[in-house]
C-alpha atoms as a PDB file:
ATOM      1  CA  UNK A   1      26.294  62.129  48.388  1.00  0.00           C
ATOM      2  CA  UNK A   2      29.087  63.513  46.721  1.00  0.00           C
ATOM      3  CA  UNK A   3      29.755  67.481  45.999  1.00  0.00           C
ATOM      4  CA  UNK A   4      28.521  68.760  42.843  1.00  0.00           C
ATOM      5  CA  UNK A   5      31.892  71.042  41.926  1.00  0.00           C
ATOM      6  CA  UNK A   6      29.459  74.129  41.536  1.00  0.00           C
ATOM      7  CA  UNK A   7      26.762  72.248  39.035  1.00  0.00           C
ATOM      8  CA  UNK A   8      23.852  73.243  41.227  1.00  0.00           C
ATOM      9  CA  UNK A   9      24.600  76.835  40.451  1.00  0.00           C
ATOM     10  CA  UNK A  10      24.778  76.996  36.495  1.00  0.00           C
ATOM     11  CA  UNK A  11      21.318  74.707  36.578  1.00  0.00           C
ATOM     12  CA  UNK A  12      20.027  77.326  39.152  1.00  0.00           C
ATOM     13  CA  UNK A  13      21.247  80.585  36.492  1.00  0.00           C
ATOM     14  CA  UNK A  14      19.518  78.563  33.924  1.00  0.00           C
ATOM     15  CA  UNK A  15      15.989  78.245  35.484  1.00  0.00           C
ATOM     16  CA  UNK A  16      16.171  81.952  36.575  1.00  0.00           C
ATOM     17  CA  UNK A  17      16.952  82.537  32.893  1.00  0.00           C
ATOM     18  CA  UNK A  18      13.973  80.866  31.477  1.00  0.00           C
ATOM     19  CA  UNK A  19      12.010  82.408  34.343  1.00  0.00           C
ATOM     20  CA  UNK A  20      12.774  85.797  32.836  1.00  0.00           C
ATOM     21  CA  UNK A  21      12.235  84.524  29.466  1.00  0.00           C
ATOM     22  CA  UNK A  22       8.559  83.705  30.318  1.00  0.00           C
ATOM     23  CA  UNK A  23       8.086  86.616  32.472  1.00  0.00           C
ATOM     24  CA  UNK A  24       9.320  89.270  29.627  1.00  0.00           C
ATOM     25  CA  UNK A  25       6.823  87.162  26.891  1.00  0.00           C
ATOM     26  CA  UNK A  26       3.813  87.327  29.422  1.00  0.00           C
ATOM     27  CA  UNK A  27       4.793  91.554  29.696  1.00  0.00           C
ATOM     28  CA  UNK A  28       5.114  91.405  25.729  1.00  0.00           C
ATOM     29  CA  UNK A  29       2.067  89.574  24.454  1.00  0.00           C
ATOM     30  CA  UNK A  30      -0.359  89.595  27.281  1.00  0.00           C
ATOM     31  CA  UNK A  31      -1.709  86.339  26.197  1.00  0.00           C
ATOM     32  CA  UNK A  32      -5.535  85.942  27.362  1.00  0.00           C
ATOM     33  CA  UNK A  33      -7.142  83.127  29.992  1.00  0.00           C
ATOM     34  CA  UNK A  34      -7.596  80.272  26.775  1.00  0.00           C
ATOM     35  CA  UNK A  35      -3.724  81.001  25.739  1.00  0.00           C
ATOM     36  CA  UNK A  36      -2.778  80.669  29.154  1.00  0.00           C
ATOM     37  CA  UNK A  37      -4.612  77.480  29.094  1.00  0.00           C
ATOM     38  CA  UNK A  38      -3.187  76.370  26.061  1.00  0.00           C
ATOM     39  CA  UNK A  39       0.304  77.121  27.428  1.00  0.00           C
ATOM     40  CA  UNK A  40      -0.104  75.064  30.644  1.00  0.00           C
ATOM     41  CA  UNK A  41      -1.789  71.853  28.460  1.00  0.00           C
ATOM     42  CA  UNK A  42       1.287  71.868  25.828  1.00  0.00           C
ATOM     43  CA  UNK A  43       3.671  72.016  28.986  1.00  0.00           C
ATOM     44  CA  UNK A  44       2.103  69.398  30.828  1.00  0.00           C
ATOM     45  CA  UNK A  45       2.300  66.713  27.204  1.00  0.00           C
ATOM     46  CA  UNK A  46       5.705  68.146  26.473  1.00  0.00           C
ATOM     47  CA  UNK A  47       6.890  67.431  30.201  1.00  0.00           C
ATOM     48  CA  UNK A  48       5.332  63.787  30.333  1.00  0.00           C
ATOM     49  CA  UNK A  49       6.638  63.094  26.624  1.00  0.00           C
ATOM     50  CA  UNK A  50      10.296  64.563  28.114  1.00  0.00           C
ATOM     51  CA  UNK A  51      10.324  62.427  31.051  1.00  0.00           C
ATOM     52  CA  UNK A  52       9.270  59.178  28.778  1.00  0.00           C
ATOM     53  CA  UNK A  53      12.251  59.814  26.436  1.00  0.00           C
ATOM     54  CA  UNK A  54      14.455  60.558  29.365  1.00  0.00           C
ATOM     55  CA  UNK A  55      13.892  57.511  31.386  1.00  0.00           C
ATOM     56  CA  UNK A  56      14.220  55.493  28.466  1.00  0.00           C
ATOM     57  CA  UNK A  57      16.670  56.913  25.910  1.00  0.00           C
ATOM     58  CA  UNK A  58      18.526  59.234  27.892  1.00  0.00           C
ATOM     59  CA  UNK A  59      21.042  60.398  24.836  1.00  0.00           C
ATOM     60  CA  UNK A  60      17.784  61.149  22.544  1.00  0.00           C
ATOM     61  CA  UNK A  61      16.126  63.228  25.382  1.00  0.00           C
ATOM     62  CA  UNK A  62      19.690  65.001  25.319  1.00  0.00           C
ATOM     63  CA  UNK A  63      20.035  65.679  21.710  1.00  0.00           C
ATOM     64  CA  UNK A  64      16.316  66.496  21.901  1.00  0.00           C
ATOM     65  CA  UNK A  65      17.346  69.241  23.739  1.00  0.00           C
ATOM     66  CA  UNK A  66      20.502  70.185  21.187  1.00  0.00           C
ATOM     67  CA  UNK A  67      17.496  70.552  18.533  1.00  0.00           C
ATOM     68  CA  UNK A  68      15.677  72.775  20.527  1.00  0.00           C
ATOM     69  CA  UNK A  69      18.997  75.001  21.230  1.00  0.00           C
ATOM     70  CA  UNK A  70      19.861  74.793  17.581  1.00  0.00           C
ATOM     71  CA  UNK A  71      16.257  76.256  16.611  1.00  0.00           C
ATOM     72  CA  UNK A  72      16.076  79.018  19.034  1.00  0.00           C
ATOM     73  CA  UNK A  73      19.264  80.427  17.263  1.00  0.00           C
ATOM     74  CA  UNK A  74      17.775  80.432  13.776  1.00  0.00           C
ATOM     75  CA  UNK A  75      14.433  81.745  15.605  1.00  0.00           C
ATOM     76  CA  UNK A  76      16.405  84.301  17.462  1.00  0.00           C
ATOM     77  CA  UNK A  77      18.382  85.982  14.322  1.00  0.00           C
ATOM     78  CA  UNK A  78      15.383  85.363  11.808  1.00  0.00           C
ATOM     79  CA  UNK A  79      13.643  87.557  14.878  1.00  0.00           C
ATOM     80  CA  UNK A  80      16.608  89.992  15.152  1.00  0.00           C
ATOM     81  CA  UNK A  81      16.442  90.458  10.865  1.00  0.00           C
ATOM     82  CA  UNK A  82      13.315  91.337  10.993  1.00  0.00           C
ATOM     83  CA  UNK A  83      13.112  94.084  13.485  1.00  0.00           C
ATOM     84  CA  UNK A  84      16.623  95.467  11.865  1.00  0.00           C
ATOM     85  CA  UNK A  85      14.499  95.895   8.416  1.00  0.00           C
ATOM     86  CA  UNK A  86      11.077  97.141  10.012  1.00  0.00           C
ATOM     87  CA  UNK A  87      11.947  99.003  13.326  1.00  0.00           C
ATOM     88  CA  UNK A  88       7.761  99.330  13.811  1.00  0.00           C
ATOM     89  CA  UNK A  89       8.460  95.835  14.794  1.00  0.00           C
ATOM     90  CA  UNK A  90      10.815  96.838  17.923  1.00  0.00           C
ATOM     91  CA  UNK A  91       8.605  97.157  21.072  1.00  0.00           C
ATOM     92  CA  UNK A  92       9.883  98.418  23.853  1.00  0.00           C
ATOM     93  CA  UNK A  93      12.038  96.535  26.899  1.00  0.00           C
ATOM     94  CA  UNK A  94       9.071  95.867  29.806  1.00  0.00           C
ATOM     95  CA  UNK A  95      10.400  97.040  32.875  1.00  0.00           C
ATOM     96  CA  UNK A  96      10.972  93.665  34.249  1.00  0.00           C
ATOM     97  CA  UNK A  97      13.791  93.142  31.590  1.00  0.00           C
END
């Protein structure tokens, strides 16, 4: 075992960020019992697909990743133009944000 020079904390700030990133879309769209489903089923191929690349080509699963960061950017300010030209589309915070 060797120390981890602090990594255990960033990966630890990450997964409560995605936590709050679900939590704030479940507050948001209220998805019903067959979305929910849905949800859990595309995790559970995603996750076993993941783990496939990652065992085997660990640089893809990594730039896999990169592609996935890249989108949420052009998602996020596509997201952010729209609500600046129709405010209607701005919902309010939930309180767990």
């Amino acid at each position: 075992m060797q120390h981890d020079r602090g990594w255990i904390k960033i990966l630890l700030d990450e997964a409560e960020n995605e936590r709050m990133h679900l939590m704030t879309f479940i507050e948001i769209a209220k998805p019903n019992w067959f979305e929910r489903i849905l949800i859990l089923l595309a995790q559970a191929i995603f996750w076993n697909f993941y783990f496939f690349i990652y065992i085997f080509f660990p640089r893809t699963a990594h730039r896999i990743v990169g592609y996935f960061e890249e989108e949420a950017v052009i998602s996020y300010t596509a997201y952010l133009e729209q609500v600046e030209n129709n405010p209607s589309l701005n919902v309010a915070a939930p309180q767990i944000a």
